[in-house]
C-alpha atoms as a PDB file:
ATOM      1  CA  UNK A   1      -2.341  17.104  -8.022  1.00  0.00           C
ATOM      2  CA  UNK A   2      -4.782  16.600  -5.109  1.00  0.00           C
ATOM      3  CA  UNK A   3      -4.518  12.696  -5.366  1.00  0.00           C
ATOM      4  CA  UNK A   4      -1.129  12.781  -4.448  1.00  0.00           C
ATOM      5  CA  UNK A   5      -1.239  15.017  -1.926  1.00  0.00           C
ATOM      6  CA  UNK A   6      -3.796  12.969  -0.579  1.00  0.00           C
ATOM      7  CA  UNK A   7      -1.875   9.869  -1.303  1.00  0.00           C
ATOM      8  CA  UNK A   8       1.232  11.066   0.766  1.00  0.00           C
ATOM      9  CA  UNK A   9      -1.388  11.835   4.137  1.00  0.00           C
ATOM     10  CA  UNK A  10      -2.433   8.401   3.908  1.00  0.00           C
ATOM     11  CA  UNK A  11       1.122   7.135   3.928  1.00  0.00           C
ATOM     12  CA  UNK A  12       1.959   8.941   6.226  1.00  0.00           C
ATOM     13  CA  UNK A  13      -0.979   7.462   8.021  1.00  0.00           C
ATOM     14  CA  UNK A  14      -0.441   4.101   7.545  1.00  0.00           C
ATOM     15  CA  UNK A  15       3.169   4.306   8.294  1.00  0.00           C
ATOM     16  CA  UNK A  16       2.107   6.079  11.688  1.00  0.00           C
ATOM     17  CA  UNK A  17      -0.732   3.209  12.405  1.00  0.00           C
ATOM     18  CA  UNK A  18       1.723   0.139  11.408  1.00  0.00           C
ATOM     19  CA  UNK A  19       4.713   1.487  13.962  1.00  0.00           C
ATOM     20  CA  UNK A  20       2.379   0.476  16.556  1.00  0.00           C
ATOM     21  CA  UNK A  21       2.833  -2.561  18.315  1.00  0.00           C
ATOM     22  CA  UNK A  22       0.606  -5.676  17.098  1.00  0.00           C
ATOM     23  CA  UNK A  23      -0.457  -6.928  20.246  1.00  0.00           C
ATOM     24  CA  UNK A  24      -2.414  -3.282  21.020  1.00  0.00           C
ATOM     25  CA  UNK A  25      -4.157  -3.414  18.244  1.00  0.00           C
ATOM     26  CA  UNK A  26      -7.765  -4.296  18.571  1.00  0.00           C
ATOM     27  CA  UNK A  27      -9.914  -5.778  15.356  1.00  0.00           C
ATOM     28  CA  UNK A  28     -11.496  -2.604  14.324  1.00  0.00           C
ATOM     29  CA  UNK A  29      -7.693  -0.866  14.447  1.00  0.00           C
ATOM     30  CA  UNK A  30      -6.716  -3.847  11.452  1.00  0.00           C
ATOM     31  CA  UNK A  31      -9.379  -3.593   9.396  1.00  0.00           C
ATOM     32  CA  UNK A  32      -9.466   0.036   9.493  1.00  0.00           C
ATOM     33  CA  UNK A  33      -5.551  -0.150   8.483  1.00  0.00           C
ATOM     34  CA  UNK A  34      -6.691  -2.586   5.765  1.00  0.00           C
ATOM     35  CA  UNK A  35      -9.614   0.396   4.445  1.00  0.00           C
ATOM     36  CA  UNK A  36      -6.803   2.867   4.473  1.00  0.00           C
ATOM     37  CA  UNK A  37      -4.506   0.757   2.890  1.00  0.00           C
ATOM     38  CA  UNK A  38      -7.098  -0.226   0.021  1.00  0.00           C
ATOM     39  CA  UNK A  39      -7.951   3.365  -0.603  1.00  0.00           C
ATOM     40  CA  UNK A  40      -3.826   4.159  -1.149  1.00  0.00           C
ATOM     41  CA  UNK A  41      -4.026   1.861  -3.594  1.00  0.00           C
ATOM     42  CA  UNK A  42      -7.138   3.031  -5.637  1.00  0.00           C
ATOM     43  CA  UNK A  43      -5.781   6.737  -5.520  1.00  0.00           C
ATOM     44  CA  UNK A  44      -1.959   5.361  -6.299  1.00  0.00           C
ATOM     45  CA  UNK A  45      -3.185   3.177  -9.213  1.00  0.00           C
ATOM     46  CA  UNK A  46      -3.723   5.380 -11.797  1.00  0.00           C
ATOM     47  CA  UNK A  47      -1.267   7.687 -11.626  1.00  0.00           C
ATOM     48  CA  UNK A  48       2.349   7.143 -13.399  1.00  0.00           C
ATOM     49  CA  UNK A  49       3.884   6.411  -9.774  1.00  0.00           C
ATOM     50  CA  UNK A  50       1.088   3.641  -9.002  1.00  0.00           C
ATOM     51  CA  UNK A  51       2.049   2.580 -13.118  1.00  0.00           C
ATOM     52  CA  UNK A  52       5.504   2.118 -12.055  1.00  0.00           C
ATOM     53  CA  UNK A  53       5.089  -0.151  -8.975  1.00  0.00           C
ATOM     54  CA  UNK A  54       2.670  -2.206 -10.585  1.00  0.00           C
ATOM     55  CA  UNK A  55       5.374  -2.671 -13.426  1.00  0.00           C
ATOM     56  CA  UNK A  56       7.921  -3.551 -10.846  1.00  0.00           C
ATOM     57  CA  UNK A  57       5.736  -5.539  -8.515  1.00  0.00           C
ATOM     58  CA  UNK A  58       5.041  -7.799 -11.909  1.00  0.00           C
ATOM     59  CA  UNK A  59       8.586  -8.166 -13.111  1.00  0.00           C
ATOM     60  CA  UNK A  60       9.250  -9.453  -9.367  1.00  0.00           C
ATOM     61  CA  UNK A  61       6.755 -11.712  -9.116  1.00  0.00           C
ATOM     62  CA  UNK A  62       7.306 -12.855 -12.814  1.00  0.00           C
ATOM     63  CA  UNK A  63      10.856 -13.351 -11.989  1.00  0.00           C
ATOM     64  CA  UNK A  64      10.325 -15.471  -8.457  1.00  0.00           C
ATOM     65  CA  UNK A  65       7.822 -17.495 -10.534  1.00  0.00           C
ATOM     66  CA  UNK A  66      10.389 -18.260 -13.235  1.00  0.00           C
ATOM     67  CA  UNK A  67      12.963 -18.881 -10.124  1.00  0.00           C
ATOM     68  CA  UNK A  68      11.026 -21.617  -8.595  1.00  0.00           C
ATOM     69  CA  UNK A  69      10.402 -23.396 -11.745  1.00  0.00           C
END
């Protein structure tokens, strides 16, 4: 249960950081947003909600490939 928990703080993070505008954003600010957004990922992966987008995000892109052929 702590991985989610700790997944929805950094969403809530990374939600807060992207409603910023662009241009005030420095270099460190986007790569930091990048190391947040990697380390969502790693917690969301394993669990059956991280299972589920992965599923979706692969019948999407399976279907846009089939689209374009």
């Amino acid at each position: 249960m702590l991985t989610i928990n700790v997944a929805v703080l950094l969403v809530v993070i990374v939600v807060l950081r992207l409603r910023r505008r662009t241009e005030a954003r420095s270099r460190f600010d986007e790569k930091m947003t990048v190391v947040i957004l990697l380390a969502l990922g790693v917690m969301l992966a394993p669990t059956e909600v991280g299972q589920g987008i992965a599923n979706f995000l692969g019948q999407l892109v399976n279907g846009v490939s089939k689209a374009n052929q």
